[in-house]
N, C-alpha and C. Protein backbone atom coordinates (compact mmCIF):
# COMPACT_ATOMS: atom_id res chain seq x y z
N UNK A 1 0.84 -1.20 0.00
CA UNK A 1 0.00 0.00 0.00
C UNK A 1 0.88 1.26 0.00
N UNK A 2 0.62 1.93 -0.85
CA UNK A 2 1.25 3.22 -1.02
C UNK A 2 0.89 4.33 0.37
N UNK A 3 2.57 4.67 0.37
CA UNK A 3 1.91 5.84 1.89
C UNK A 3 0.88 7.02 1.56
N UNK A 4 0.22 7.67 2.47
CA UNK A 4 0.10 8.52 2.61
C UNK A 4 0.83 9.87 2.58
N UNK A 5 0.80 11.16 1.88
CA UNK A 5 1.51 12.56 2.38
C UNK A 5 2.01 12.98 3.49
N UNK A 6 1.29 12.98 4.10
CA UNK A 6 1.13 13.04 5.82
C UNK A 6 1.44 12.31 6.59
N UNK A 7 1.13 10.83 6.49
CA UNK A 7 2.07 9.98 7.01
C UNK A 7 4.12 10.29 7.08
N UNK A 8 4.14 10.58 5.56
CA UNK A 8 5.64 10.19 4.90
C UNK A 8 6.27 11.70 5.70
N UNK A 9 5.24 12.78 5.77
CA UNK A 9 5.86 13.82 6.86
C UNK A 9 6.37 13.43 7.95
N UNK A 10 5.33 12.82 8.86
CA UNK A 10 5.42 12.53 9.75
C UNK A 10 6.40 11.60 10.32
N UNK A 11 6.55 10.43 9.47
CA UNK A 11 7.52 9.56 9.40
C UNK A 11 9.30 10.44 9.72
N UNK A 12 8.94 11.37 8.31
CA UNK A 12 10.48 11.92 8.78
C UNK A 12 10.42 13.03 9.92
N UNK A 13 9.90 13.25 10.56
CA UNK A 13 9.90 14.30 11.82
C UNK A 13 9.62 15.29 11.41
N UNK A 14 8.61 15.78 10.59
CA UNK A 14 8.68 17.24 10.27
C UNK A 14 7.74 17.47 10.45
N UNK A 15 8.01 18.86 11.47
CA UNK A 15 7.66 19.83 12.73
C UNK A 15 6.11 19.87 12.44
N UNK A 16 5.22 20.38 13.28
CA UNK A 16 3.40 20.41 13.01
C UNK A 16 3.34 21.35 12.39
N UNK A 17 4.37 22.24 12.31
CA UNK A 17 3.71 23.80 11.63
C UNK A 17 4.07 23.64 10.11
N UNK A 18 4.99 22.66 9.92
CA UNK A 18 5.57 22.93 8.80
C UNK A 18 4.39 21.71 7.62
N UNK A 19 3.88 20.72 8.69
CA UNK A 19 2.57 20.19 8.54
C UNK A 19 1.67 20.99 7.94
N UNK A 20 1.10 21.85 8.90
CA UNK A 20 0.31 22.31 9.06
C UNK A 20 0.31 23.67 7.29
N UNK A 21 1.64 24.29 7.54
CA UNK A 21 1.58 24.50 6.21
C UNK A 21 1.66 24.04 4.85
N UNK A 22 1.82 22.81 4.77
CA UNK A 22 1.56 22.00 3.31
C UNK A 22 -0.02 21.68 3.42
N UNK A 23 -0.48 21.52 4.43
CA UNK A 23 -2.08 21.30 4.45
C UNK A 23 -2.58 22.55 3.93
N UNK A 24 -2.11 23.74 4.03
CA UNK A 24 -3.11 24.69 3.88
C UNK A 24 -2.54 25.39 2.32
N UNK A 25 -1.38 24.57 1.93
CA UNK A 25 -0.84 25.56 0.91
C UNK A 25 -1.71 23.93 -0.16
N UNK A 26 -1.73 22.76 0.02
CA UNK A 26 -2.59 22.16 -0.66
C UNK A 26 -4.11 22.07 -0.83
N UNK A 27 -4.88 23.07 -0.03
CA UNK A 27 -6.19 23.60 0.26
C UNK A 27 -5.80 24.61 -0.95
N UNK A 28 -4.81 25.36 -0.85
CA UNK A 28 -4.93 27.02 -1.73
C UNK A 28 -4.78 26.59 -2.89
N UNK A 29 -3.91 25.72 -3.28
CA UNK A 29 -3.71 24.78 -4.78
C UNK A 29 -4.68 24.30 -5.35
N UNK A 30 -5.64 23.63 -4.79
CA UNK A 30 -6.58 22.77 -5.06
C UNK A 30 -8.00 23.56 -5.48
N UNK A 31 -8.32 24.83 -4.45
CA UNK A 31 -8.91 25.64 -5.17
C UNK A 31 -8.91 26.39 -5.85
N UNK A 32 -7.16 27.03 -5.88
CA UNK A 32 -6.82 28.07 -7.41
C UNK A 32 -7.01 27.15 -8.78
N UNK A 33 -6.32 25.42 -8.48
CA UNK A 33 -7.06 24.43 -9.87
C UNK A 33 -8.06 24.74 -9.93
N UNK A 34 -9.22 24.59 -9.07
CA UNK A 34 -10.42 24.49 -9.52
C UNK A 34 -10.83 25.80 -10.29
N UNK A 35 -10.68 26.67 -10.10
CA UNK A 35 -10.82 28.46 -10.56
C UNK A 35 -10.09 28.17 -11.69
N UNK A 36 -8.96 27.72 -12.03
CA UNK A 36 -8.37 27.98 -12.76
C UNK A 36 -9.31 27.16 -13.81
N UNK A 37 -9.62 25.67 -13.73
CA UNK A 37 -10.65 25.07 -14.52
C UNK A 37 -11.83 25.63 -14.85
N UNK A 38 -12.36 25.89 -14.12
CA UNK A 38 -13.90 26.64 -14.35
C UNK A 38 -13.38 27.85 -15.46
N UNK A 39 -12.78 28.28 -15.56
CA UNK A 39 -12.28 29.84 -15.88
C UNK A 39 -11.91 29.58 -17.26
N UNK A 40 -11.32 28.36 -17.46
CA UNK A 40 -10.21 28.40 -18.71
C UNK A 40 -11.34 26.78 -19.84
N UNK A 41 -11.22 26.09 -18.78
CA UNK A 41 -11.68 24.53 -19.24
C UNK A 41 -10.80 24.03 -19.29
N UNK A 42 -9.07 24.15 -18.70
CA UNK A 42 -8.23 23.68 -18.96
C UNK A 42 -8.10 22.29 -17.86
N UNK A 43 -7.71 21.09 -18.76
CA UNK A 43 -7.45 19.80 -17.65
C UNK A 43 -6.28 19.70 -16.50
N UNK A 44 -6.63 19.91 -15.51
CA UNK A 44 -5.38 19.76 -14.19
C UNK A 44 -5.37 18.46 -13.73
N UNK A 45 -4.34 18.13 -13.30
CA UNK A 45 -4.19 16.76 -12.44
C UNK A 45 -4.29 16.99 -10.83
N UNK A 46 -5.52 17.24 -10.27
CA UNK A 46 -5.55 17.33 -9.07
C UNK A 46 -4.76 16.08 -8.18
N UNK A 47 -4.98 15.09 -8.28
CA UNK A 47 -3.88 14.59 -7.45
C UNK A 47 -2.29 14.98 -7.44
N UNK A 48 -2.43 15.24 -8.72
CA UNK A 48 -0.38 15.68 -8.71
C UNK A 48 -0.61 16.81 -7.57
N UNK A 49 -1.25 17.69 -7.88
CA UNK A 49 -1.43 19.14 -7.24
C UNK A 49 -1.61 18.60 -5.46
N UNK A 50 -2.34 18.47 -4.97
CA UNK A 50 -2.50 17.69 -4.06
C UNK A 50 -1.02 17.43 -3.52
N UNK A 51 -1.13 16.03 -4.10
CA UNK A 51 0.26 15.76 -3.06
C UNK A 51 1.60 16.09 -3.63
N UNK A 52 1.84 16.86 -4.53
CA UNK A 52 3.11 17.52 -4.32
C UNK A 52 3.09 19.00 -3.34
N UNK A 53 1.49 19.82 -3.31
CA UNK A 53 1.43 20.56 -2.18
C UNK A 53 1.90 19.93 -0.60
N UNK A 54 1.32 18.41 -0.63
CA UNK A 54 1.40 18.40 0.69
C UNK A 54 2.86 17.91 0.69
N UNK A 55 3.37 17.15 -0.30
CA UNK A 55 4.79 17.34 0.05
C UNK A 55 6.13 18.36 -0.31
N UNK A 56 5.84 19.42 -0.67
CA UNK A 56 6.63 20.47 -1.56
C UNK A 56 7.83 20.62 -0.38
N UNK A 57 7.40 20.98 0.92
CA UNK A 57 8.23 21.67 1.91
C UNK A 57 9.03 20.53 2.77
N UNK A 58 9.06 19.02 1.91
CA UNK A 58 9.43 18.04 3.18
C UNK A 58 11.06 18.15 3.48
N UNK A 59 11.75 19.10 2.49
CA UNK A 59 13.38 19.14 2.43
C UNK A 59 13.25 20.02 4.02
N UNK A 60 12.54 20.61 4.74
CA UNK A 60 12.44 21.42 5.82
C UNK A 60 12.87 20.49 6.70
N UNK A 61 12.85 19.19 6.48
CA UNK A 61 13.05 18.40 7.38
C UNK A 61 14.27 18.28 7.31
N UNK A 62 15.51 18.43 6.81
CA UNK A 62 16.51 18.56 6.69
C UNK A 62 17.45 20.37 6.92
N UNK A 63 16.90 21.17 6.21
CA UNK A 63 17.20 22.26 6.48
C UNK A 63 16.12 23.39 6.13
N UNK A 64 16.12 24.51 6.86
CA UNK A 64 15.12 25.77 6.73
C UNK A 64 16.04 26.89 5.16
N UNK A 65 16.96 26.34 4.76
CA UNK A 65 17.69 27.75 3.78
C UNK A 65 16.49 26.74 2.18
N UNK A 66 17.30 28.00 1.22
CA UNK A 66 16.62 27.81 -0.13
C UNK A 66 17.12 26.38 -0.26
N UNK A 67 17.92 25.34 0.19
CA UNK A 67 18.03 24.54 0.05
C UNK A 67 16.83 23.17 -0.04
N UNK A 68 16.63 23.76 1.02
CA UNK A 68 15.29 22.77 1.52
C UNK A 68 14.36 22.33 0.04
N UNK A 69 14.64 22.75 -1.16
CA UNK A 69 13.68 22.25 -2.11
C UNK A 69 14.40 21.35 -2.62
N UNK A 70 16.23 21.00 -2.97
CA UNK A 70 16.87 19.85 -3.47
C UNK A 70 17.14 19.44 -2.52
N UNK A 71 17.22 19.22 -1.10
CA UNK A 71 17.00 18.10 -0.18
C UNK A 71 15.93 17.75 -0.12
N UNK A 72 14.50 18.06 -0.61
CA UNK A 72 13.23 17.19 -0.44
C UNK A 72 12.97 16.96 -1.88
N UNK A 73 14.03 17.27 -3.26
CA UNK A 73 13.72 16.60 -3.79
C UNK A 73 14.60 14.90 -3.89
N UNK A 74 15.47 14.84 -3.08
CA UNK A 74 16.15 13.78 -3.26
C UNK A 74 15.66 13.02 -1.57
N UNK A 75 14.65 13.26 -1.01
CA UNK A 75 14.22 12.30 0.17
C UNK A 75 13.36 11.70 -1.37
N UNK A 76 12.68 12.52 -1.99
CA UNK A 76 11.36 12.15 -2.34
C UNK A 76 11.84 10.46 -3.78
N UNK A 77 13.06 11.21 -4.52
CA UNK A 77 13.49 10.22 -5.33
C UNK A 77 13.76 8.88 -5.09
N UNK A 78 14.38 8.95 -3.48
CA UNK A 78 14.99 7.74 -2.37
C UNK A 78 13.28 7.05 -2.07
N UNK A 79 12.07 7.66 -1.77
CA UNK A 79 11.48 7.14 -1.80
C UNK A 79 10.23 6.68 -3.15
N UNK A 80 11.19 6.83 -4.31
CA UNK A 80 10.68 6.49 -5.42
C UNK A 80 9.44 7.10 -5.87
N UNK A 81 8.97 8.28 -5.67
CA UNK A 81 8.10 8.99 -6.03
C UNK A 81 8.20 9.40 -7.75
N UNK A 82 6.96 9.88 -7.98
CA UNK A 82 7.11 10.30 -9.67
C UNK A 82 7.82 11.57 -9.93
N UNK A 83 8.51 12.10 -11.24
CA UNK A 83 9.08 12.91 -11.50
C UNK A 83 8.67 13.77 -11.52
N UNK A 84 7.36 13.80 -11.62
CA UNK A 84 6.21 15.05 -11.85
C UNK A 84 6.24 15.73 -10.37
N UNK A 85 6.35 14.81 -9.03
CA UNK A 85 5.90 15.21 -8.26
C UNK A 85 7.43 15.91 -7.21
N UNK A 86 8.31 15.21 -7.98
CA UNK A 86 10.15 15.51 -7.56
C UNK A 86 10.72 16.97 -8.07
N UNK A 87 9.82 17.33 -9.48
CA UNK A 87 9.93 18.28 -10.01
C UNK A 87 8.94 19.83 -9.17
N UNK A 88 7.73 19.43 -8.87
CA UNK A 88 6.67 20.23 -7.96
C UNK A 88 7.94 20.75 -6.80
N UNK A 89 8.44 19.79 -5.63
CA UNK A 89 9.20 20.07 -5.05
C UNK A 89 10.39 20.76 -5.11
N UNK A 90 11.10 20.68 -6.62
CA UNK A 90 12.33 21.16 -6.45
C UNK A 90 11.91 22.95 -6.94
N UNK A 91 10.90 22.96 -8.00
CA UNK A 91 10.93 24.04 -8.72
C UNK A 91 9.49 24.86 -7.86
N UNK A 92 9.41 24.84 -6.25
CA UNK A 92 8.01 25.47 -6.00
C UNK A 92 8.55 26.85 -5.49
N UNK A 93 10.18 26.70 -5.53
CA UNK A 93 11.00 28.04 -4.35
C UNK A 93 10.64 29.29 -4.94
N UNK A 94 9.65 30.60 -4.47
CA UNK A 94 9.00 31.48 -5.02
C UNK A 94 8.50 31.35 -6.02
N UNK A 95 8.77 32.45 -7.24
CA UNK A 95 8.47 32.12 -8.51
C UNK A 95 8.64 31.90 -9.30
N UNK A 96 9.46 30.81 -8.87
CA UNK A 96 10.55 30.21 -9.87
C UNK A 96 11.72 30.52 -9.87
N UNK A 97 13.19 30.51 -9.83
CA UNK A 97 14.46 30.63 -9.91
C UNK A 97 15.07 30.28 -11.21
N UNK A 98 15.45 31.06 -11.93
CA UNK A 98 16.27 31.05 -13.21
C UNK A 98 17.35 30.30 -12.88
N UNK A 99 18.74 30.05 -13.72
CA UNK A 99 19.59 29.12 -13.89
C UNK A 99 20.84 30.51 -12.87
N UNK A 100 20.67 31.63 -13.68
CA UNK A 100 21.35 32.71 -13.23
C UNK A 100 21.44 33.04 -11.93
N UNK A 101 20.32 32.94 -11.53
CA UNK A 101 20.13 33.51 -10.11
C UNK A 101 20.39 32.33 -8.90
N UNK A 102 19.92 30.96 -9.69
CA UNK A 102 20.28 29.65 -8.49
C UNK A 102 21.96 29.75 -8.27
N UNK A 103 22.63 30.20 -8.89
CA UNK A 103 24.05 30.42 -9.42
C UNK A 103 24.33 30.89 -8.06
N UNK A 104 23.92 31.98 -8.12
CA UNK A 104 24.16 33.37 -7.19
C UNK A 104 24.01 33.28 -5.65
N UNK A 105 22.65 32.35 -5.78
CA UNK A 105 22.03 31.67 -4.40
C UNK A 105 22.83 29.78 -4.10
N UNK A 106 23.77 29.95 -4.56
CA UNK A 106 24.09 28.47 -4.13
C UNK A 106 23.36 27.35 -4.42
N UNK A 107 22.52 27.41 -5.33
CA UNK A 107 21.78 26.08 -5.55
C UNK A 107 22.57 25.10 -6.69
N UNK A 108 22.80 24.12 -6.77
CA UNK A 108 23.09 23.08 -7.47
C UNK A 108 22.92 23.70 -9.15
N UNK A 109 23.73 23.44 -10.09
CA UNK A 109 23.02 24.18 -11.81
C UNK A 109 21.83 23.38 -11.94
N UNK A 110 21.21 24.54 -12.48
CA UNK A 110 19.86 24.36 -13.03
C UNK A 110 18.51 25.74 -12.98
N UNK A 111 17.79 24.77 -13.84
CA UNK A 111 17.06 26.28 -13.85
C UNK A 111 14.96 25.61 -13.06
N UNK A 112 15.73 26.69 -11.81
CA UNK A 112 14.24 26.12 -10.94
C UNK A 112 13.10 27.05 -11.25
N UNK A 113 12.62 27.18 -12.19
CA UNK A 113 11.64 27.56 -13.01
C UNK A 113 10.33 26.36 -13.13
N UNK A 114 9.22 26.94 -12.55
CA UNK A 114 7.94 25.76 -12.39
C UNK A 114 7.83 25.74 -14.12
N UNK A 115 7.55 25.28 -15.00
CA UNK A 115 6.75 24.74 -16.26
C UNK A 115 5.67 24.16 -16.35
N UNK A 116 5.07 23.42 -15.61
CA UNK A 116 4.06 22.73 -16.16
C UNK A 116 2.88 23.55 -15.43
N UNK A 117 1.89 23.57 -15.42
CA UNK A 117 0.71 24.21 -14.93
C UNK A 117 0.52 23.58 -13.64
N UNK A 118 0.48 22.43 -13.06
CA UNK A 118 0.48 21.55 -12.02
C UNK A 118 1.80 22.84 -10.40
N UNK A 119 2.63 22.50 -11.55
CA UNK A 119 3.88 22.99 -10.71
C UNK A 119 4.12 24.18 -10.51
N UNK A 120 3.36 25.36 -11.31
CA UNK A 120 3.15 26.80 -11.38
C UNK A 120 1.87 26.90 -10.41
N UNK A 121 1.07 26.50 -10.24
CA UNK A 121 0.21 26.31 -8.97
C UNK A 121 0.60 25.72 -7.60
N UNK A 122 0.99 24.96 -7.65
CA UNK A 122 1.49 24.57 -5.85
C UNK A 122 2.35 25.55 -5.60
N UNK A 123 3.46 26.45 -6.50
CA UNK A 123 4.50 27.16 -5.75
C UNK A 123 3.83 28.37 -5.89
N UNK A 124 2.78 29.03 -6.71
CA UNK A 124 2.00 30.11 -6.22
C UNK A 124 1.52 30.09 -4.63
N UNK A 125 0.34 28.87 -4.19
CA UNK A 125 -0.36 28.89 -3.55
C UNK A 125 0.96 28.86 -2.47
N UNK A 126 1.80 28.24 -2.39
CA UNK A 126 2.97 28.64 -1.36
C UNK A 126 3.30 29.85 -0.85
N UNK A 127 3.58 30.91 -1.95
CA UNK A 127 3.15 32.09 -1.97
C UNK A 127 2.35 33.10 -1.27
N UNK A 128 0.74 32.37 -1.40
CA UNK A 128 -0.21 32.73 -0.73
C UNK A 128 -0.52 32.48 0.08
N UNK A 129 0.35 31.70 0.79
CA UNK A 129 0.32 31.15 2.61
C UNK A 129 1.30 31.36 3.27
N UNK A 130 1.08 32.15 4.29
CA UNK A 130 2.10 32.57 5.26
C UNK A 130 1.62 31.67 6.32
N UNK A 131 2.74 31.16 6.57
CA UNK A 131 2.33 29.84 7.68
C UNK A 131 0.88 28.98 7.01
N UNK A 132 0.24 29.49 8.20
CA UNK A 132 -0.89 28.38 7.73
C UNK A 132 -2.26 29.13 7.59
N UNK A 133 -1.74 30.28 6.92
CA UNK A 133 -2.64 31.43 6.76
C UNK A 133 -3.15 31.96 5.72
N UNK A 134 -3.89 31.87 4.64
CA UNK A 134 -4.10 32.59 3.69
C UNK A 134 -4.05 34.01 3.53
N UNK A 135 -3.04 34.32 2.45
CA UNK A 135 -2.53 35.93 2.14
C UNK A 135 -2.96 36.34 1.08
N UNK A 136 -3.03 37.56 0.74
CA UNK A 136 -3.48 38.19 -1.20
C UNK A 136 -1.89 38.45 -1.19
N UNK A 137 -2.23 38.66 -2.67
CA UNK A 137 -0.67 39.32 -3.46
C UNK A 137 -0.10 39.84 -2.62
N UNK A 138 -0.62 41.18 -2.57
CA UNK A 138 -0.28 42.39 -2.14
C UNK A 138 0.50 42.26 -0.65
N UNK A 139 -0.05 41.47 0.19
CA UNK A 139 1.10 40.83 1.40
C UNK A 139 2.27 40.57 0.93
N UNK A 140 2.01 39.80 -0.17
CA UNK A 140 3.93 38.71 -0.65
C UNK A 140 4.55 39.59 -1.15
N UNK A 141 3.69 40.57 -2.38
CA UNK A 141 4.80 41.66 -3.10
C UNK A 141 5.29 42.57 -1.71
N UNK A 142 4.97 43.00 -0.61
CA UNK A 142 5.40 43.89 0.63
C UNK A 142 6.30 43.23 1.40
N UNK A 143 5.96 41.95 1.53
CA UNK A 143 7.12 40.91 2.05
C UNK A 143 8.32 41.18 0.96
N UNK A 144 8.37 40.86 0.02
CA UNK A 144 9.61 40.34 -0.51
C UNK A 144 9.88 41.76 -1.18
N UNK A 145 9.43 42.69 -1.10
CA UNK A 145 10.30 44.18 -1.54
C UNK A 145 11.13 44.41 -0.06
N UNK A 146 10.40 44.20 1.31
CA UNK A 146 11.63 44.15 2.38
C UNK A 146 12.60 42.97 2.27
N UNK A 147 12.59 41.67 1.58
CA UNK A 147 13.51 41.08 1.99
C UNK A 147 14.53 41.19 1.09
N UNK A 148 14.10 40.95 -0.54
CA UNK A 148 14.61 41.73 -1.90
C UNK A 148 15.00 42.59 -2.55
N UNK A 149 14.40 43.83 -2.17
CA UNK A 149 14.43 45.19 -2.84
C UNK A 149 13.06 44.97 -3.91
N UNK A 150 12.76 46.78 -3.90
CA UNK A 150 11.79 46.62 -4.93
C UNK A 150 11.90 46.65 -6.11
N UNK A 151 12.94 46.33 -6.54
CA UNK A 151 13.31 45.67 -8.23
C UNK A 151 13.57 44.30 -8.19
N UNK A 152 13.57 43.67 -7.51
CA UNK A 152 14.40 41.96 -7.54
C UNK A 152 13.46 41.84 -8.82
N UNK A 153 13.87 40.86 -9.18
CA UNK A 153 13.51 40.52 -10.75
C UNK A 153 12.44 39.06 -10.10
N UNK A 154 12.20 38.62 -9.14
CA UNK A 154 11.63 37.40 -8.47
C UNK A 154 10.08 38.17 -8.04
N UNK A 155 10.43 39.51 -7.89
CA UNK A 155 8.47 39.91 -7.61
C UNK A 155 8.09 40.64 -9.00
N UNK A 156 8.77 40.71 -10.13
CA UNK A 156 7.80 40.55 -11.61
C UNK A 156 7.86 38.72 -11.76
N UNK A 157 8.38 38.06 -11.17
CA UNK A 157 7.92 36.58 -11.80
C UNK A 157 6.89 36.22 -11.02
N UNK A 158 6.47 36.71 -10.00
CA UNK A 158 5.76 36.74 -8.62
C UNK A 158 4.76 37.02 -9.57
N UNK A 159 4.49 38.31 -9.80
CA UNK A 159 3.10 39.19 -10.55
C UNK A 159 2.50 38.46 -11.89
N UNK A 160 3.04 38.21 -12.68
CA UNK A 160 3.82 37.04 -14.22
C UNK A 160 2.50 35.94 -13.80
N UNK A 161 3.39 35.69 -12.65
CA UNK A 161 2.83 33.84 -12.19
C UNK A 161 1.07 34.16 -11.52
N UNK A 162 0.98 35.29 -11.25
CA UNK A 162 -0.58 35.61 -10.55
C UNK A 162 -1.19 35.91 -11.37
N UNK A 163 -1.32 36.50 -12.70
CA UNK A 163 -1.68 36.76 -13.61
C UNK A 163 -1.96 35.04 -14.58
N UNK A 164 -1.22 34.48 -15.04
CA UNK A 164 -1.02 33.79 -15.42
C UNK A 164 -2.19 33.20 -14.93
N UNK A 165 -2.41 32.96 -13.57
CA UNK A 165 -3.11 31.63 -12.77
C UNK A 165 -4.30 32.55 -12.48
N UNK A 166 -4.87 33.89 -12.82
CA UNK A 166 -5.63 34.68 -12.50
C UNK A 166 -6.41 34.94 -13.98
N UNK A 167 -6.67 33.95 -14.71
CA UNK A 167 -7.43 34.94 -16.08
C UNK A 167 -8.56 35.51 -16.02
């Protein structure tokens, strides 16, 4: 029998809050799909969406830096998960990370850019949850002009990606 999301958290020790926020950032996913379907007619894979929300943040269990998305994508490979859902995890870090900028930030080469529609939704709705809280834009763009500056080139991919998932 295949595990559970929540279980496979739990299994590796990771913390209730950090629980608690994949539950609510896979609540925000699941209904921006649905909006996004009604809106467009476009086909989503709600289960991908689903449980790569509830597992996007499990590298936390290893470390809190930008890292935490290629350490939970390589728990997730060890436990033989699909690529679709290894990919959700690695590429959910804001709004995406170019090849240039992972450079800059120490991440492994590559370009952590969401692509598929599945994977451009779970790392929005990440976005839109502070803790285990539902936020509008306008919170995240105010957050990340203090942590960024208000040019970082990561809050036009921010705006890009809300639009996009907003028709």
């Amino acid at each position: 029998m295949k595990l559970k999301p929540i279980t496979i958290l739990k299994d590796f020790n990771c913390p209730t809050h950090i629980i608690e926020h994949s539950i609510a950032v896979s609540n925000k996913a699941l209904d921006m799909a649905l909006n996004f379907m009604d809106k467009t007619g476009t086909n989503i894979d709600m289960e991908q969406i689903e449980t790569g929300a509830l597992l996007h943040d499990i590298g936390r269990t290893k470390t809190h830096t930008i890292k935490h998305a290629i350490e939970g994508a390589e728990i997730l490979k060890s436990l033989n998960f699909p690529e679709n859902i290894i990919k959700i995890t690695t590429r959910h870090i804001g709004a995406g990370i170019p090849s240039n900028e992972a450079k800059i930030l120490g991440l492994p080469p590559g370009n952590y850019m969401p692509h598929t529609l599945e994977e451009k939704i779970v790392a929005h709705a990440d976005n839109l949850v502070n803790g285990s809280v539902e936020v509008d834009l306008e919170f995240v763009i105010e957050k990340w002009e203090k942590n960024f500056g208000k040019d970082h080139p990561a809050i036009i991919r921010l705006k890009k990606l809300h639009k996009e998932l907003n028709p």
